[in-house]
N, C-alpha and C. Protein backbone atom coordinates (compact mmCIF):
# COMPACT_ATOMS: atom_id res chain seq x y z
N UNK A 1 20.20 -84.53 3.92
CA UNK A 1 18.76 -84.40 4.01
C UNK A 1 18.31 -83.33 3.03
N UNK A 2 17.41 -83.57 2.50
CA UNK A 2 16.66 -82.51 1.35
C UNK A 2 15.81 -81.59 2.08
N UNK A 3 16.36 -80.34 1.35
CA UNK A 3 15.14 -79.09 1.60
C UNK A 3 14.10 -78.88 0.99
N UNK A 4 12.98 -78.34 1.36
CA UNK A 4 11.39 -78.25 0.65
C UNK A 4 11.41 -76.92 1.24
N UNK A 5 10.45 -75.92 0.53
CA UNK A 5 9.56 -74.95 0.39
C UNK A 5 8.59 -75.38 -0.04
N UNK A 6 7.39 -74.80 1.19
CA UNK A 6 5.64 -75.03 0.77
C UNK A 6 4.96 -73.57 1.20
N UNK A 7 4.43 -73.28 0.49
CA UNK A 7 3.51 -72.00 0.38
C UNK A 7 2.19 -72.45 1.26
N UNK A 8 1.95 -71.32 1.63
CA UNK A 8 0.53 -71.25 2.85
C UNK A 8 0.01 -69.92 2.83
N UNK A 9 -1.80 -70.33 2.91
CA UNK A 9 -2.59 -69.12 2.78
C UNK A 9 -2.04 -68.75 4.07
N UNK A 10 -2.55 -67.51 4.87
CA UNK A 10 -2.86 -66.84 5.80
C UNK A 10 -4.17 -66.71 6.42
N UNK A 11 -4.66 -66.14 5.66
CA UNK A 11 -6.51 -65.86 5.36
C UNK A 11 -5.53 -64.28 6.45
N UNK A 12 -6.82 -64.68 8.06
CA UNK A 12 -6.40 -63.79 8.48
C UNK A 12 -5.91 -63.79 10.16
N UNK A 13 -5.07 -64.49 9.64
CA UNK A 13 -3.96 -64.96 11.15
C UNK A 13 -3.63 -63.62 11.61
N UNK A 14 -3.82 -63.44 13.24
CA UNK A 14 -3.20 -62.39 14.08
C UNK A 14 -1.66 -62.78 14.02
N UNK A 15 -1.48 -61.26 14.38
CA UNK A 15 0.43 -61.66 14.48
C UNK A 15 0.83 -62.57 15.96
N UNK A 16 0.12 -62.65 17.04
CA UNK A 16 0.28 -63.48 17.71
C UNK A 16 -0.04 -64.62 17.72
N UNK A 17 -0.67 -64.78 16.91
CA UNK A 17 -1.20 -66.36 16.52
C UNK A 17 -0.08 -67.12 15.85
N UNK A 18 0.49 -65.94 15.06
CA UNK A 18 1.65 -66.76 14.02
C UNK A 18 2.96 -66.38 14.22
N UNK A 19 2.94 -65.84 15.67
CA UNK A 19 4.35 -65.88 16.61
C UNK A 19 4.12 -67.22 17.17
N UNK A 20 3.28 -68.10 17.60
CA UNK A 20 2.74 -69.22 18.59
C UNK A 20 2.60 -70.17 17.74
N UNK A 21 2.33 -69.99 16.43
CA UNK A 21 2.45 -71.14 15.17
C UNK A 21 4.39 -71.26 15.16
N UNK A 22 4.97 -70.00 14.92
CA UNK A 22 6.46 -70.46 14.86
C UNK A 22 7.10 -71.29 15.32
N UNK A 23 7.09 -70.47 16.98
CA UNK A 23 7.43 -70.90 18.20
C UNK A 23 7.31 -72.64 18.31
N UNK A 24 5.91 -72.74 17.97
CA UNK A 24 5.50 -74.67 17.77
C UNK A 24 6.42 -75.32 16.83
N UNK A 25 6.59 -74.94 15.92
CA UNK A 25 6.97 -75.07 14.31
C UNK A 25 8.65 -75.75 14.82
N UNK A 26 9.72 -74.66 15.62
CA UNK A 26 10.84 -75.07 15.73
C UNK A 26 10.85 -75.36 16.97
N UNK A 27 9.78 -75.16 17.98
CA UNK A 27 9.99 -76.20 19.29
C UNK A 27 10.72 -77.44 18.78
N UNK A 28 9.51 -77.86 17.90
CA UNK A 28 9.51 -79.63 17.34
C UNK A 28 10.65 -80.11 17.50
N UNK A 29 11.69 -78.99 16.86
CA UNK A 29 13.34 -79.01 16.39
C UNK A 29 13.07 -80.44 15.70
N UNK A 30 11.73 -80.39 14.56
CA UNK A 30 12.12 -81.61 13.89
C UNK A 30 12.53 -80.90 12.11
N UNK A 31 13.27 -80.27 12.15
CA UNK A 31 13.36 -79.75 10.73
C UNK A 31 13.51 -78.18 10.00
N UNK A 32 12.82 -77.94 10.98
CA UNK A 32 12.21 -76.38 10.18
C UNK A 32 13.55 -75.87 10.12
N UNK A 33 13.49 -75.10 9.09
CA UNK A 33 14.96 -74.03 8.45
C UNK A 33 14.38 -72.63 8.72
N UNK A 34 13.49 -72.43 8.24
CA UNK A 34 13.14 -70.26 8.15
C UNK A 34 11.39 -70.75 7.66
N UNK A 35 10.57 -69.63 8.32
CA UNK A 35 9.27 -69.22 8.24
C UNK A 35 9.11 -67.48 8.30
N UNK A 36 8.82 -67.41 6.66
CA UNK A 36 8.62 -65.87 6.67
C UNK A 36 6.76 -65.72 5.80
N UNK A 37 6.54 -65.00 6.36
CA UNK A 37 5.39 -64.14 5.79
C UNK A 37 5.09 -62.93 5.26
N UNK A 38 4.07 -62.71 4.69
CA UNK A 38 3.64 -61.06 4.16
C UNK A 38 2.47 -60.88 4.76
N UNK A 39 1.79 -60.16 5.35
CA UNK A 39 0.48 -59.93 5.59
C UNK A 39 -0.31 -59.15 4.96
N UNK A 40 0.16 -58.61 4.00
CA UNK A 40 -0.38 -58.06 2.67
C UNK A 40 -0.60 -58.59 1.67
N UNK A 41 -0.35 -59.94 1.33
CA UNK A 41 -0.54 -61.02 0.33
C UNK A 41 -0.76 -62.27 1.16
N UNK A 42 -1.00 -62.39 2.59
CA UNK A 42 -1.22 -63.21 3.54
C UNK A 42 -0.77 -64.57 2.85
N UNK A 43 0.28 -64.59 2.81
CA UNK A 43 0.95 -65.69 2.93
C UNK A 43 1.77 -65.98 3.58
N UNK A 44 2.47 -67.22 3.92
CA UNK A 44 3.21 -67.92 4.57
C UNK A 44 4.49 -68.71 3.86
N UNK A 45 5.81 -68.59 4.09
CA UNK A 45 6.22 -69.88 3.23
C UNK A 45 7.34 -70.49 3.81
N UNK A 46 7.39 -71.67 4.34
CA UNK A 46 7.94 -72.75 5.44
C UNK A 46 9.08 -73.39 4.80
N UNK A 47 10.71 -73.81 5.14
CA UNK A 47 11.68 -74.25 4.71
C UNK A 47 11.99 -75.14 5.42
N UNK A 48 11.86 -75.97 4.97
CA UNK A 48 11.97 -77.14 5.92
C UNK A 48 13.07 -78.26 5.88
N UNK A 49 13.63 -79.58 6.21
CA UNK A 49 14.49 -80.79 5.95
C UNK A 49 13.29 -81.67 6.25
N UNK A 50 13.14 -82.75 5.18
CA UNK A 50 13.26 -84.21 5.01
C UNK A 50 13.56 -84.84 4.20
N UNK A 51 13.79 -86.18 4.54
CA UNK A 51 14.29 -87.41 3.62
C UNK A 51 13.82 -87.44 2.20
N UNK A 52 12.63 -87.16 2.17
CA UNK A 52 12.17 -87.70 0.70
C UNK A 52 10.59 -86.44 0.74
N UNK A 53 9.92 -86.57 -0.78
CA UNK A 53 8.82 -85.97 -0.79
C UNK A 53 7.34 -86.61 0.52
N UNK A 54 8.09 -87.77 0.52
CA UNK A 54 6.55 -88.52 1.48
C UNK A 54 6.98 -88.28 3.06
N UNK A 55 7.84 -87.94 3.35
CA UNK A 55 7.97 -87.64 4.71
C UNK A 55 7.73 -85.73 5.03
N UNK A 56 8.33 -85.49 3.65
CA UNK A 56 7.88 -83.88 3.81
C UNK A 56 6.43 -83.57 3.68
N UNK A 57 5.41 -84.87 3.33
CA UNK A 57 4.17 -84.02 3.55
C UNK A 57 3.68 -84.74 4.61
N UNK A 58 4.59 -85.96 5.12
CA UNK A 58 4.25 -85.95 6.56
C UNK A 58 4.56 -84.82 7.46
N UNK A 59 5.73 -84.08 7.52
CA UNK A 59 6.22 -83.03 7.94
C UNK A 59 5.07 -82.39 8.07
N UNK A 60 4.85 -81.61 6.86
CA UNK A 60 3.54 -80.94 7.32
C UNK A 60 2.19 -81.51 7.86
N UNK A 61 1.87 -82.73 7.66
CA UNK A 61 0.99 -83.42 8.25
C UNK A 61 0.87 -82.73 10.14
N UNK A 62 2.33 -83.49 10.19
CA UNK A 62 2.17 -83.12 11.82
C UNK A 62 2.22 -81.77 12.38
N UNK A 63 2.76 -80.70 11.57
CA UNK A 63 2.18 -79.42 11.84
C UNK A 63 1.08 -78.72 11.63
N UNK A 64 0.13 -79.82 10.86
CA UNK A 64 -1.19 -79.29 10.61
C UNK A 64 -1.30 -77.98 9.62
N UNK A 65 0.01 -78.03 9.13
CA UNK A 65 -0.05 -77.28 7.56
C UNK A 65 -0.63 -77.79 6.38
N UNK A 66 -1.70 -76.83 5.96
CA UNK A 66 -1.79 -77.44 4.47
C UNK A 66 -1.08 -76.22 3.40
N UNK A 67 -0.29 -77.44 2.48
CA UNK A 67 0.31 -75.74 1.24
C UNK A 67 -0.52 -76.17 0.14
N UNK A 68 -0.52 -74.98 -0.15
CA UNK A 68 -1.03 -74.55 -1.54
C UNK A 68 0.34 -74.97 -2.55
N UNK A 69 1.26 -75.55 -2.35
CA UNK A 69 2.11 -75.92 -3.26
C UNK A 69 3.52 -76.30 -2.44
N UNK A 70 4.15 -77.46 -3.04
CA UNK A 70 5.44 -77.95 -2.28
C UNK A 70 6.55 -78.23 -3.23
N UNK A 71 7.76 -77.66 -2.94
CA UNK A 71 9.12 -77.77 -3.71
C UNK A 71 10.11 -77.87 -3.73
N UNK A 72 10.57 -79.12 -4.05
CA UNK A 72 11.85 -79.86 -3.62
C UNK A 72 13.18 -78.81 -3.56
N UNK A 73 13.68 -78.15 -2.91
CA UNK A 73 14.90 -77.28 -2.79
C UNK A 73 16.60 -78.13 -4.04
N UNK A 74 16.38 -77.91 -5.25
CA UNK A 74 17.93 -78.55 -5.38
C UNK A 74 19.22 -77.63 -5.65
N UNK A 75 19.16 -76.30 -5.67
CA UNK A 75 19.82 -75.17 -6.00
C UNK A 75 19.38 -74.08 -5.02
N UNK A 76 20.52 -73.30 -4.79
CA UNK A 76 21.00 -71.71 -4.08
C UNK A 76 21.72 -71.23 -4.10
N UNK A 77 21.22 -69.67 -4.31
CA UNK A 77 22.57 -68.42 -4.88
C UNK A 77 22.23 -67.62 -3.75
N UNK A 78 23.08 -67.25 -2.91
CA UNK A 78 23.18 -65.77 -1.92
C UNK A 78 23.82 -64.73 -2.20
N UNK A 79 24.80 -65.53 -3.32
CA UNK A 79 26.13 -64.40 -3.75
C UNK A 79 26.27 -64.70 -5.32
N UNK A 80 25.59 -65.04 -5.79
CA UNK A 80 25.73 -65.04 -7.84
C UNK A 80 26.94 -66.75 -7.48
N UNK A 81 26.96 -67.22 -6.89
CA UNK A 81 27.44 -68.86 -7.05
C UNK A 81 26.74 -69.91 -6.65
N UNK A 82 26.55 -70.55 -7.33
CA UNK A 82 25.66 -71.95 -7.63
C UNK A 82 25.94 -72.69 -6.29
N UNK A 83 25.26 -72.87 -5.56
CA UNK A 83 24.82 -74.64 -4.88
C UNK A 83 23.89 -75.50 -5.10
N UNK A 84 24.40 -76.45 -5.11
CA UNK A 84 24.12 -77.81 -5.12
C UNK A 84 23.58 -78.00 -3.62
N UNK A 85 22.09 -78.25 -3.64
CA UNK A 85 21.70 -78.77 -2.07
C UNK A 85 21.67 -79.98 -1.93
């Protein structure tokens, strides 16, 4: 299954609001990988699994995310060595 990263405003989400957005997010247990934010650049940015680009913006469809930008995951380094996702 393919990974995506999509970027998301904030504006000005309480921190409990977007403890209760998480919480929803991996209830689903349909996908989600990691959701981190800044609240100083109020953004958001969501890691997700699906099949293809058209199911990942269904993905967000059904979480009622809109991104400001979406990106197919095909490479990762944690330690200076290449993966292949």
């Amino acid at each position: 299954m393919a990974r995506y990263l999509s970027s998301h405003a904030l504006g000005c989400l309480p921190k409990p609001a977007f403890a209760r957005l998480c919480r929803d997010i991996f209830a689903a247990g349909d996908g989600a990988v990691r959701i981190v934010a800044g609240q100083i650049g109020e953004r958001m940015l969501v890691e997700f699994e699906a099949q293809d680009g058209d199911a990942a913006i269904a993905w967000l469809r059904a979480h009622k995310l809109t991104p400001s930008w979406l990106l197919r995951l095909d490479y990762e380094s944690t330690n200076g060595q290449l993966l292949e996702l």
